[in-house]
Protein backbone atom coordinates (compact mmCIF):
# COMPACT_ATOMS: atom_id res chain seq x y z
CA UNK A 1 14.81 13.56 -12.27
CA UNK A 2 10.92 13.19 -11.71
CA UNK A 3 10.97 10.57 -14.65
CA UNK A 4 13.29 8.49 -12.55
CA UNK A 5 11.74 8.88 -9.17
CA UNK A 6 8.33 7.11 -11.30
CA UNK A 7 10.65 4.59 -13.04
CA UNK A 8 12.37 3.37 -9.84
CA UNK A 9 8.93 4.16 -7.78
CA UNK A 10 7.09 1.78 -10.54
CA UNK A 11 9.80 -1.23 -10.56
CA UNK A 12 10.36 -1.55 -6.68
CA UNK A 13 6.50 -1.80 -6.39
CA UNK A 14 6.02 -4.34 -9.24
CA UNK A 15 9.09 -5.87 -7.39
CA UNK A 16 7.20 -5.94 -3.49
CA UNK A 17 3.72 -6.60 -5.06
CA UNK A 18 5.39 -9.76 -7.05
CA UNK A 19 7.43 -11.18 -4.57
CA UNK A 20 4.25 -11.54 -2.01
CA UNK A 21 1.60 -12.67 -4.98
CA UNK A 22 4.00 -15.32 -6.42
CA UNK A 23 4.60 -17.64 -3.91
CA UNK A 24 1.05 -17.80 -3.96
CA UNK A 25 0.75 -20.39 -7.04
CA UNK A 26 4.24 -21.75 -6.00
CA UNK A 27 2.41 -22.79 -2.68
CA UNK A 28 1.58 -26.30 -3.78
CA UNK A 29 4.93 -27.21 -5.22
CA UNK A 30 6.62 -25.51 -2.51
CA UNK A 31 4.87 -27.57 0.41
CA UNK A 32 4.94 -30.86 -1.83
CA UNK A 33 9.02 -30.72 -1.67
CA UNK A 34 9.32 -29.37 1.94
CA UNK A 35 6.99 -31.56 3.20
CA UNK A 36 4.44 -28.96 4.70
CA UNK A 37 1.01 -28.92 5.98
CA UNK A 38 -2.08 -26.49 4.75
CA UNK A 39 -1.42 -23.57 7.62
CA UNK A 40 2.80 -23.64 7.41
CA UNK A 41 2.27 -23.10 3.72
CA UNK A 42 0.10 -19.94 4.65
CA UNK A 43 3.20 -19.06 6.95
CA UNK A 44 5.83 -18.60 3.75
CA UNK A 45 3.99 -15.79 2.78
CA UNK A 46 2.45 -14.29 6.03
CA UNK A 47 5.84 -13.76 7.52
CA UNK A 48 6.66 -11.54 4.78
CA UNK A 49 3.41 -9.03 5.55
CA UNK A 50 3.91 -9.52 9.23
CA UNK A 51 7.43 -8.12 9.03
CA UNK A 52 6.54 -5.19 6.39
CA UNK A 53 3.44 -3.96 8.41
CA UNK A 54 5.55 -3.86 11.78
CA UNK A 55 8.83 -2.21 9.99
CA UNK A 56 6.92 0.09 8.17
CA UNK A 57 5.75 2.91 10.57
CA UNK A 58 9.41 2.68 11.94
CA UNK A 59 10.99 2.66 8.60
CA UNK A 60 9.10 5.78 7.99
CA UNK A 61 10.75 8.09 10.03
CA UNK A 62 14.35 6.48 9.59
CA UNK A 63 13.96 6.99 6.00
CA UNK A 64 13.12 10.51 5.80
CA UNK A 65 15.31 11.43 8.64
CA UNK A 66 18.63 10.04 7.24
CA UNK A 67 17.21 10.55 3.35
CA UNK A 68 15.45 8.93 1.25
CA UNK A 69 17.49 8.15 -1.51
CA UNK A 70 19.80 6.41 0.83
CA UNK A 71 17.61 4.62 2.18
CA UNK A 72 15.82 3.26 -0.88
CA UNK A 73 19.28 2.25 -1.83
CA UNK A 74 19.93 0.27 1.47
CA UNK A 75 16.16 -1.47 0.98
CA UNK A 76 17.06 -2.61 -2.73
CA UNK A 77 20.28 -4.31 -1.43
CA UNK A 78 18.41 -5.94 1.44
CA UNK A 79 15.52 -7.29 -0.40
CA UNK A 80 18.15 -8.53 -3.09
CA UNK A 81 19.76 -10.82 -0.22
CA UNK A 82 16.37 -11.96 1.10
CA UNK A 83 15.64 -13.11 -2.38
CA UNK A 84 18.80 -14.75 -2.94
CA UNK A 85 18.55 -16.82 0.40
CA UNK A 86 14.92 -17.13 -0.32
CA UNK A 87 15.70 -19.28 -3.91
CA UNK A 88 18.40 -21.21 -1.92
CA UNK A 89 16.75 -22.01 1.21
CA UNK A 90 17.26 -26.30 2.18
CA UNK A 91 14.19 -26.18 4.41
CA UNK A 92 11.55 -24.26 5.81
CA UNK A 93 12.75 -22.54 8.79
CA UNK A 94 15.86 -21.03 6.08
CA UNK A 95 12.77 -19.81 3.64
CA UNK A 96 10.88 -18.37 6.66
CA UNK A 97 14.19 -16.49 7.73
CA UNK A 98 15.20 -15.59 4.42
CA UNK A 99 11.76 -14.20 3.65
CA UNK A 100 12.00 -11.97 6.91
CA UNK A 101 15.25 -10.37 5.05
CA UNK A 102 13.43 -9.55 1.98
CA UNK A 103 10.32 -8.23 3.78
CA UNK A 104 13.09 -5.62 5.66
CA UNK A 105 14.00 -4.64 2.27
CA UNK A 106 10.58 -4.32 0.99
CA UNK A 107 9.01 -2.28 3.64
CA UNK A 108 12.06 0.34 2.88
CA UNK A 109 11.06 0.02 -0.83
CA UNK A 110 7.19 0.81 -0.46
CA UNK A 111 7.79 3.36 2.15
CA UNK A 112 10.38 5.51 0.41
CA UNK A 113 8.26 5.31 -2.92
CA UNK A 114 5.08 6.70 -2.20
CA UNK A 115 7.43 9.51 0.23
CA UNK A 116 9.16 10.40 -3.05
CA UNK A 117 6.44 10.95 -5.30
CA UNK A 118 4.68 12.98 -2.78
CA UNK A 119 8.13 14.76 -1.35
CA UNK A 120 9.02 15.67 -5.33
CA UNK A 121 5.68 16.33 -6.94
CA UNK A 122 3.09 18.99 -6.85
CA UNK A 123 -0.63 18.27 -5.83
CA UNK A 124 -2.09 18.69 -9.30
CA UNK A 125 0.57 15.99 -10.62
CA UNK A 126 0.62 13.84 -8.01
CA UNK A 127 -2.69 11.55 -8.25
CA UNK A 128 -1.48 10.36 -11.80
CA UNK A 129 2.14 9.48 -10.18
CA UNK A 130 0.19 8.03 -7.62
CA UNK A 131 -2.06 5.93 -10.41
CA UNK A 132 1.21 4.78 -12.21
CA UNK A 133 2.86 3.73 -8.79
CA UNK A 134 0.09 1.47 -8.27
CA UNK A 135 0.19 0.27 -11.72
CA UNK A 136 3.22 -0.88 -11.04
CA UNK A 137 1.83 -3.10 -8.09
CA UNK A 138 -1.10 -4.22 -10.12
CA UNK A 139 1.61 -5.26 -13.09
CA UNK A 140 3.31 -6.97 -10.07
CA UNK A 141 0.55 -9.04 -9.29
CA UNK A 142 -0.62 -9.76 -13.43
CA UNK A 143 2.26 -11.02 -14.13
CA UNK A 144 3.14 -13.15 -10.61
CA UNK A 145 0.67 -15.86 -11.16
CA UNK A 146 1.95 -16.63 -14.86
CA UNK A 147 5.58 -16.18 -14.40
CA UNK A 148 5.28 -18.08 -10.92
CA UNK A 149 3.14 -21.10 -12.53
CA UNK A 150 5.72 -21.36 -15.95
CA UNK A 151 8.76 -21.33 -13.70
CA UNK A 152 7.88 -23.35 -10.74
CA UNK A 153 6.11 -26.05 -13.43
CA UNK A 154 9.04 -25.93 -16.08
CA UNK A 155 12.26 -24.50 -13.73
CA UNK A 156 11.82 -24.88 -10.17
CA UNK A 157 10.02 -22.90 -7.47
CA UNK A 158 12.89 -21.23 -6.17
CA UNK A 159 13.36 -19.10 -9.54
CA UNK A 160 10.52 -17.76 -8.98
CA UNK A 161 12.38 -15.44 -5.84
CA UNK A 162 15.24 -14.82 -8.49
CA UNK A 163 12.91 -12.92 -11.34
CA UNK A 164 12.93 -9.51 -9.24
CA UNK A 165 17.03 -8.92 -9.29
CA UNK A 166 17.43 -7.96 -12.54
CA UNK A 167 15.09 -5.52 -11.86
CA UNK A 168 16.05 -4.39 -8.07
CA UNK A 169 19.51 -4.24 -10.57
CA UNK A 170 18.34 -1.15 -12.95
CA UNK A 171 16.28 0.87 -10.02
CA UNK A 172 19.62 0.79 -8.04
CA UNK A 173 21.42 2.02 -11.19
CA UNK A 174 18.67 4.96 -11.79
CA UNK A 175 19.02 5.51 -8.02
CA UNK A 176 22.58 6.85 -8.37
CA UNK A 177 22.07 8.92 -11.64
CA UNK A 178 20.44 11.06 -8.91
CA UNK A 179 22.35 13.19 -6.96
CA UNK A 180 19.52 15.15 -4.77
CA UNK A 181 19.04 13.59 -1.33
CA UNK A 182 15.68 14.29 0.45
CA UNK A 183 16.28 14.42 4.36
CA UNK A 184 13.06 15.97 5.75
CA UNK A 185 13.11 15.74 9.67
CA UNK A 186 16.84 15.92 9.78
CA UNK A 187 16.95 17.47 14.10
CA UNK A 188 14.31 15.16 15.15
CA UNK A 189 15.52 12.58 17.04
CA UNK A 190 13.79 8.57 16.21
CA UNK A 191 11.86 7.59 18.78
CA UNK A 192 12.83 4.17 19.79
CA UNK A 193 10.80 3.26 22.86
CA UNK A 194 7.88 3.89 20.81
CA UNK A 195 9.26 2.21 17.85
CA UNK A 196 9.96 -0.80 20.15
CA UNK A 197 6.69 -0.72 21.28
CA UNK A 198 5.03 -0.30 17.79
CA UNK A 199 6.57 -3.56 16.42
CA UNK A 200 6.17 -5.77 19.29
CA UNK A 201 2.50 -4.67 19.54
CA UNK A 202 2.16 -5.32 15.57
CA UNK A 203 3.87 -8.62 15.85
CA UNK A 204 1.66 -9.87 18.66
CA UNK A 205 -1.62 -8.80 17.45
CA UNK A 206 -0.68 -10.12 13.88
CA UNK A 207 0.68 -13.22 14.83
CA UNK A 208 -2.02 -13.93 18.00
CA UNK A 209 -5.15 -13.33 15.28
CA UNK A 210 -3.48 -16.56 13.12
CA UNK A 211 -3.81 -18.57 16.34
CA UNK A 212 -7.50 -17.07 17.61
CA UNK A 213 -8.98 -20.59 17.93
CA UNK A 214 -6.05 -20.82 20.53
CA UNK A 215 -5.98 -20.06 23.99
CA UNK A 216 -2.40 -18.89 23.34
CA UNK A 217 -3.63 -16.96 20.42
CA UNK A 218 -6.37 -15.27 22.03
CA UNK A 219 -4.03 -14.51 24.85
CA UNK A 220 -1.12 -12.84 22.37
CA UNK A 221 -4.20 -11.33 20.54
CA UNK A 222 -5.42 -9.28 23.66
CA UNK A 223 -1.51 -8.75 24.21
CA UNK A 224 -0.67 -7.08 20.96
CA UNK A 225 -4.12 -4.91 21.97
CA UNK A 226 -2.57 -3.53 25.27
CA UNK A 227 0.38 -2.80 23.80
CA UNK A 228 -0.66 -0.69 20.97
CA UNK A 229 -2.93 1.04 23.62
CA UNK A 230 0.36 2.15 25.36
CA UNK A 231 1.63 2.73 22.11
CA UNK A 232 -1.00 5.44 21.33
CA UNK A 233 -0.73 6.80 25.09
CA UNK A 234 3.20 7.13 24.58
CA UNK A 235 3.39 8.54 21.29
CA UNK A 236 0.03 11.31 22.23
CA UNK A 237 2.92 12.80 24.68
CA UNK A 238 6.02 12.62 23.18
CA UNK A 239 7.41 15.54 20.83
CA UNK A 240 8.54 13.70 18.30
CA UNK A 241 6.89 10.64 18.02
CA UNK A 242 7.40 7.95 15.60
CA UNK A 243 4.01 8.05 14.23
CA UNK A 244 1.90 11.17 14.12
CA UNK A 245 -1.39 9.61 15.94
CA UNK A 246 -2.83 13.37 15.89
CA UNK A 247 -2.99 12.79 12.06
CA UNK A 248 -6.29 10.58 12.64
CA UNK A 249 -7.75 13.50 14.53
CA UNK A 250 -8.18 14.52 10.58
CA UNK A 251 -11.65 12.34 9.47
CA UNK A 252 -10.66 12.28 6.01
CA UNK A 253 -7.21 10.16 6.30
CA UNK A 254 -8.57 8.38 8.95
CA UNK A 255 -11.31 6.95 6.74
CA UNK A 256 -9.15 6.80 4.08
CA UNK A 257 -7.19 4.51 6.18
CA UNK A 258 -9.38 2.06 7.63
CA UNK A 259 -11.19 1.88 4.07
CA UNK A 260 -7.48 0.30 2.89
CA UNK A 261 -6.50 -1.77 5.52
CA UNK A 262 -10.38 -3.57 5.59
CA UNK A 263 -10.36 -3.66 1.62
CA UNK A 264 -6.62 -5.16 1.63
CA UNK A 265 -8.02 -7.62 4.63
CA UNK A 266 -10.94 -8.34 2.34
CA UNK A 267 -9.61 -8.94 -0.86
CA UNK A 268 -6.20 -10.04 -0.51
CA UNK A 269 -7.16 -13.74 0.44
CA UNK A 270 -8.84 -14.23 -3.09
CA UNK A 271 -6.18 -15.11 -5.03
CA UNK A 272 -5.46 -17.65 -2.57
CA UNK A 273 -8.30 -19.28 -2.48
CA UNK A 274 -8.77 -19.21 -6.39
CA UNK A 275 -5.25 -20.55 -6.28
CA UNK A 276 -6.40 -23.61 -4.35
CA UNK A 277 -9.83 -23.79 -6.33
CA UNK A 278 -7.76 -24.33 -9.56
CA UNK A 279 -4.81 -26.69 -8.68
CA UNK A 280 -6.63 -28.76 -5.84
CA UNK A 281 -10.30 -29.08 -6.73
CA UNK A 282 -10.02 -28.69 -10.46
CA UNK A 283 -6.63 -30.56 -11.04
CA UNK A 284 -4.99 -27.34 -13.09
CA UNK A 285 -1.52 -27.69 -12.93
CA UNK A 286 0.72 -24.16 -11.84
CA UNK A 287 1.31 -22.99 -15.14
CA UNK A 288 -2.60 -22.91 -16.76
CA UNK A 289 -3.52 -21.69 -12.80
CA UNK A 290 -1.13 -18.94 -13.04
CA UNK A 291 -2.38 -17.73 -16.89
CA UNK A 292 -6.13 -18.06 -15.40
CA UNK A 293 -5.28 -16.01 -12.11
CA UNK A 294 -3.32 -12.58 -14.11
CA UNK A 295 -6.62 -11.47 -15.15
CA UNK A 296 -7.92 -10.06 -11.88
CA UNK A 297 -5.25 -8.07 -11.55
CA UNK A 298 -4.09 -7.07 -15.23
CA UNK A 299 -7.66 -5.68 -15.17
CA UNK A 300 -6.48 -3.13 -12.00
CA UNK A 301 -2.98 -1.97 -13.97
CA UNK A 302 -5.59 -0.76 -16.32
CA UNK A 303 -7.75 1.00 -14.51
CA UNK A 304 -5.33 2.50 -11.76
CA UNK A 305 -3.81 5.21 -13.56
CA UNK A 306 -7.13 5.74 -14.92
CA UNK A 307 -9.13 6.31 -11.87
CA UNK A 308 -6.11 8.15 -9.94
CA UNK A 309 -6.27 10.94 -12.97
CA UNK A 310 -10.22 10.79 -12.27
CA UNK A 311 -9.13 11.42 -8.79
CA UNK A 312 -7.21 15.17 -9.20
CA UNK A 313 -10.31 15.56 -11.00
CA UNK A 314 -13.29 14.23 -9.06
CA UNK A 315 -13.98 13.93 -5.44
CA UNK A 316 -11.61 10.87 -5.08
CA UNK A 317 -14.66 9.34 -2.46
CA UNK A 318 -17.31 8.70 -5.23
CA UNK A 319 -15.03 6.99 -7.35
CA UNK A 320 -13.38 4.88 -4.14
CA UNK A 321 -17.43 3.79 -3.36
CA UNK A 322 -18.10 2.72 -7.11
CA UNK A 323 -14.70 0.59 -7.07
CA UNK A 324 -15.52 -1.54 -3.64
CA UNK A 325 -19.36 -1.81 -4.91
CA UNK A 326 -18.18 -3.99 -7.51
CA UNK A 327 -15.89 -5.95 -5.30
CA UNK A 328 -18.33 -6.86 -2.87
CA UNK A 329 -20.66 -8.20 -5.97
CA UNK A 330 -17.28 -9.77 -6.96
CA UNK A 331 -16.76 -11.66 -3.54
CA UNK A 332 -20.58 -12.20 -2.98
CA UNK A 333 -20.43 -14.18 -6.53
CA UNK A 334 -17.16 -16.48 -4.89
CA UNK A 335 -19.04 -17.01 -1.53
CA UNK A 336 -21.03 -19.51 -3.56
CA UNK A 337 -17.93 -21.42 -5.05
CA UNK A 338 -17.25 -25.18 -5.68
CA UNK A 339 -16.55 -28.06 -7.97
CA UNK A 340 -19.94 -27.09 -9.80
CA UNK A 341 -19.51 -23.45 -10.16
CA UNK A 342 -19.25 -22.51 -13.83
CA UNK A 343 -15.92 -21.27 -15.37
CA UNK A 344 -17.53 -18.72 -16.91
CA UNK A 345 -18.93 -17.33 -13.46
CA UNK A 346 -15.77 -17.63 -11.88
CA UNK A 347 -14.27 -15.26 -14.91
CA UNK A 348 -17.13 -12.19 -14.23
CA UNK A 349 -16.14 -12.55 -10.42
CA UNK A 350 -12.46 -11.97 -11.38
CA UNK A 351 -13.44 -9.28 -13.36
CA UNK A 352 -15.46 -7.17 -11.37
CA UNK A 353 -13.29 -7.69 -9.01
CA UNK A 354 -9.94 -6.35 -10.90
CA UNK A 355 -12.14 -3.22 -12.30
CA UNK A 356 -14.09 -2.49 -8.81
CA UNK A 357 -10.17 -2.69 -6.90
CA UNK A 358 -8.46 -0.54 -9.87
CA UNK A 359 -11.24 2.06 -9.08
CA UNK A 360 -10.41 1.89 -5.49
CA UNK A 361 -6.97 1.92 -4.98
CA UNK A 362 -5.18 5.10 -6.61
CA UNK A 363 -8.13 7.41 -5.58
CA UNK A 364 -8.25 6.33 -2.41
CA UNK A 365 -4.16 6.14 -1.94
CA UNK A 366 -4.30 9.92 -3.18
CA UNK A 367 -6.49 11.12 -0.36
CA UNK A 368 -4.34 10.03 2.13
CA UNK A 369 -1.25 11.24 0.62
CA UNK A 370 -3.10 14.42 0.33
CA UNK A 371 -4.77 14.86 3.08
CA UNK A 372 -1.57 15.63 5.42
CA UNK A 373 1.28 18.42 5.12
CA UNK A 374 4.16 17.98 3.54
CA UNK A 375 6.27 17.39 6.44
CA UNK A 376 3.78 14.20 7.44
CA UNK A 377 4.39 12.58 3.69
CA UNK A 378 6.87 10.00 5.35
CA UNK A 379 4.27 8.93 7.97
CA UNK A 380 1.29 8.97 5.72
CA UNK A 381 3.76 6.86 3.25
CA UNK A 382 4.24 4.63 5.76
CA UNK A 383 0.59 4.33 6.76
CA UNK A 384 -0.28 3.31 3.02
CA UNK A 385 2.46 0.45 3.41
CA UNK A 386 0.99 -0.33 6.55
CA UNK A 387 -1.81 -0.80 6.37
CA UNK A 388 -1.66 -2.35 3.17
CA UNK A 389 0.15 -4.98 4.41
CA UNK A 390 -1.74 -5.76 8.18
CA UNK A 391 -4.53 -6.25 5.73
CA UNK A 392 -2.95 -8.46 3.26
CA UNK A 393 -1.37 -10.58 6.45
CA UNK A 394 -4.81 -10.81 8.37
CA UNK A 395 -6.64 -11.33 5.56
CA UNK A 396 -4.55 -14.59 5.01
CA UNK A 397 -4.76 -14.90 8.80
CA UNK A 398 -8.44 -15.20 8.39
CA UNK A 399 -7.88 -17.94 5.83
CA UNK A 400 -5.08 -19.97 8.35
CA UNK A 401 -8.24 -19.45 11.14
CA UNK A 402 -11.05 -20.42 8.92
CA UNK A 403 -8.68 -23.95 8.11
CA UNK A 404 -7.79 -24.22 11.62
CA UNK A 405 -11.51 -24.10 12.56
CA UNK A 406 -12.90 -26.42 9.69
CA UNK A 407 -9.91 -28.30 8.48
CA UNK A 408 -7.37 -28.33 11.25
CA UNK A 409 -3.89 -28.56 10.59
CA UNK A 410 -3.44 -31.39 7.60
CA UNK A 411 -2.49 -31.96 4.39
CA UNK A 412 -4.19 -30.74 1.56
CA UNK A 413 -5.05 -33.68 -0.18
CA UNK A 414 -8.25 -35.13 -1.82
CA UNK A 415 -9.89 -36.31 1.42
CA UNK A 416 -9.86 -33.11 2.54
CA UNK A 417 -10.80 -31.72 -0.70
CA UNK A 418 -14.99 -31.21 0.82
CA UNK A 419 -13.29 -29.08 3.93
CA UNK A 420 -11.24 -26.81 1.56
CA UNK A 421 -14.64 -25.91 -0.74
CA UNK A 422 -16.32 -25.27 3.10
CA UNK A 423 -13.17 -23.24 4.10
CA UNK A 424 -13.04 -20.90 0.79
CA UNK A 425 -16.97 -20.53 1.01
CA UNK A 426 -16.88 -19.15 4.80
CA UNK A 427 -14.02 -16.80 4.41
CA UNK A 428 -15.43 -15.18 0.99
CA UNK A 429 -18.89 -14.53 2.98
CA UNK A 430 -16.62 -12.87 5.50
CA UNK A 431 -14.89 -10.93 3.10
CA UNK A 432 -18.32 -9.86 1.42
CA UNK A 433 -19.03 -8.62 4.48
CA UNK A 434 -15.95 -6.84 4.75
CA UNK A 435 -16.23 -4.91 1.91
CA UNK A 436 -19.61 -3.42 2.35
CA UNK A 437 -18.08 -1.45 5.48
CA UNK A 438 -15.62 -0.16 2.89
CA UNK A 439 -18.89 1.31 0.88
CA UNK A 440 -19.83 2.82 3.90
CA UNK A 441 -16.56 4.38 4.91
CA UNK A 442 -15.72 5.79 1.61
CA UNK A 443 -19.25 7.59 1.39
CA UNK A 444 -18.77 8.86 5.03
CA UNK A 445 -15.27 9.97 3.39
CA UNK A 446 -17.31 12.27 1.03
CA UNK A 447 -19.39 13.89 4.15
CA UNK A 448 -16.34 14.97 5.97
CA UNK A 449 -14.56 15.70 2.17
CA UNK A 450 -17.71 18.31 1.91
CA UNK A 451 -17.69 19.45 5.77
CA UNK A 452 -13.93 20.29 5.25
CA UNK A 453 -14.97 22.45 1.74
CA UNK A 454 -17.69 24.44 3.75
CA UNK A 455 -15.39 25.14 5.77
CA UNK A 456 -12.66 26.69 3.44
């Protein structure tokens, strides 16, 4: 049975992680036939994050409440229909929709995985579980780029949302060879007011940061702030809240969390921008983009399972630190990109980069998974997903602000080529930035990881 729960755990996240990273080299093609500008195309895949990181923390409790088997079979069929409408979608306000779907079905899918690893196996196992789960994501996002690129240059764009079924296909099947259900919080009742106010306040921060160099923006912005403030009042009284606040009253998840949702906000944008660097300033068509772009991350399925085995080993901290060091020597390297940066330069970036992130990731996933009881695994699941994904949306947020500010709202084409280079430069010295405070965080992880020894 624990075989399966890795095998399905491994293909849904390959599934969610390529779903979100291969529209990214479809993005051209995609905005070329539906007659898009520069921030819409950003919009096809930041409605998809939006919608994971505010059904996540929900999603959490519902899942472990009515069982998580069930439910992972319920997010499967879901995403399966988002993908399908996705591939057939006439226009742009169909894709949006039908990538809302599919994001419903993938926050289920990221949720429940991480809750059944950590629900099924013991501490001393569950790092390397961990490790393999993230391969899985890190396979996702290898093979996304190439996959995307041969499809959308030889097939079309939208069988590039059709790759995943087969797959969603066998999990489903392994799903049911399992008879065990895992129902955890079974008396508790969900709390919807907070759950109401969870998601709007998600949705309105997310969606208000896109539009900062708006009035309107900067007015949803402060919105989405006030209402996670109630949020946090509400749920600090409640009995059985939908998200377990008092868990940041522990230093060590709390770090743990911040350090992913400012390394996913960080680094998340780069493919993006590389994207863009290959097919719009250097003429690459999808295809040879797509082969360039899978070593970044072909680089973290390596090391993942690596460093999360490290991490049952090691203080998890040290190795979190080493792995965003080389990151933010990655980014610092792209800060300084355009037409005359050399190939070869561009290659060490990517690959510091996907060995500095595959050191991070696992290690730093397992301290939050163990850093909570057992009855807290479906929160703390959710909190990976989470924050996972507000950092992934903002971090192409940042990029949608950064064109807003420099380019405004046009067509990417080669008179705009000179405000693209600008755009890519400005948000990779942000993200540099970015990642630095991860350094910090994960080393301040270590002080309260040695407070909380001394005091055993």
């Amino acid at each position: 049975m624990n075989k399966y729960i890795i095998i399905v755990s491994i293909i849904s996240s390959f599934a969610v992680a390529f779903t979100s990273n291969a529209v990214s080299v479809a993005l051209p093609v995609i905005a070329h036939d539906l007659n898009i500008s520069n921030i819409m195309q950003n919009w096809i895949v930041s409605i998809y994050l939006l919608i994971i990181a505010a059904a996540s923390v929900p999603f959490g409790k519902i899942c472990v409440k009515y069982g998580l088997k069930l439910t992972y079979e319920i997010g499967l069929i879901v995403y399966m229909i988002g993908a399908i409408l996705s591939g057939m979608a006439p226009d742009i306000s169909v894709l949006i929709i039908s990538r809302i779907i599919q994001a419903l079905g993938s926050a289920i899918l990221f949720v429940n995985g991480m809750a059944l690893i950590t629900a099924q196996l013991p501490e001393n196992k569950r790092g390397q579980s961990i490790g393999f789960t993230v391969t899985g994501v890190y396979i996702g996002l290898a093979l996304a780029p190439t996959i995307s690129g041969i499809l959308s240059q030889n097939v079309s764009w939208r069988s590039v949302f059709y790759v995943t079924i087969p797959l969603t296909l066998i999990s489903l099947f392994l799903l049911m060879r399992i008879k065990k259900e895992w129902k955890m919080e079974e008396e508790k009742p969900i709390d919807i007011r907070g759950s109401l106010l969870y998601v709007v306040g998600i949705i309105l921060l997310m969606y208000g940061f896109t539009r900062i160099n708006e009035s309107v923006g900067i007015i949803l912005f402060i919105l989405g702030i006030l209402v996670l403030a109630e949020f946090i009042k509400y749920e600090l009284k409640i009995k059985n809240p939908i998200y377990e606040i008092r868990l940041f009253k522990n230093k060590i998840y709390t770090a743990s969390n911040i350090a992913s949702l400012i390394s996913y906000f960080a680094t998340f944008v780069v493919t993006y921008i590389l994207n863009y660097h290959f097919q719009y300033i250097h003429g690459l068509d999808p295809q040879t983009s797509g082969i360039v772009l899978v070593v970044t991350p072909v680089i973290m399925a390596i090391i993942a399972p690596i460093s999360g085995r490290l991490s049952d080993k090691y203080p998890p901290q040290i190795i979190t630190a080493i792995g965003m060091g080389l990151v933010t020597i990655a980014l610092f390297i792209l800060t300084f990109l355009d037409k005359t940066t050399p190939f070869a330069l561009v290659l060490l970036a990517m690959i510091l980069q996907g060995v500095g992130f595959g050191f991070f990731s696992s290690p730093n996933s397992n301290i939050i998974m163990s850093s909570v009881d057992k009855d807290d695994v479906g929160t703390a699941s959710a909190s990976l997903s989470t924050v996972r994904t507000i950092g992934q949306s903002f971090s192409l947020g940042l990029l949608t602000v950064v064109f807003a500010f420099i380019m405004g709202n046009v067509p990417i084409i080669p008179s705009n080529y000179y405000l693209l280079i600008q755009s890519s430069q400005m948000t990779m010295a942000i993200a540099t930035f970015l990642c630095l405070i991860v350094v910090f965080l994960s080393l301040k992880g270590l002080n309260y990881h040695k407070e909380k020894k001394n005091i055993e």
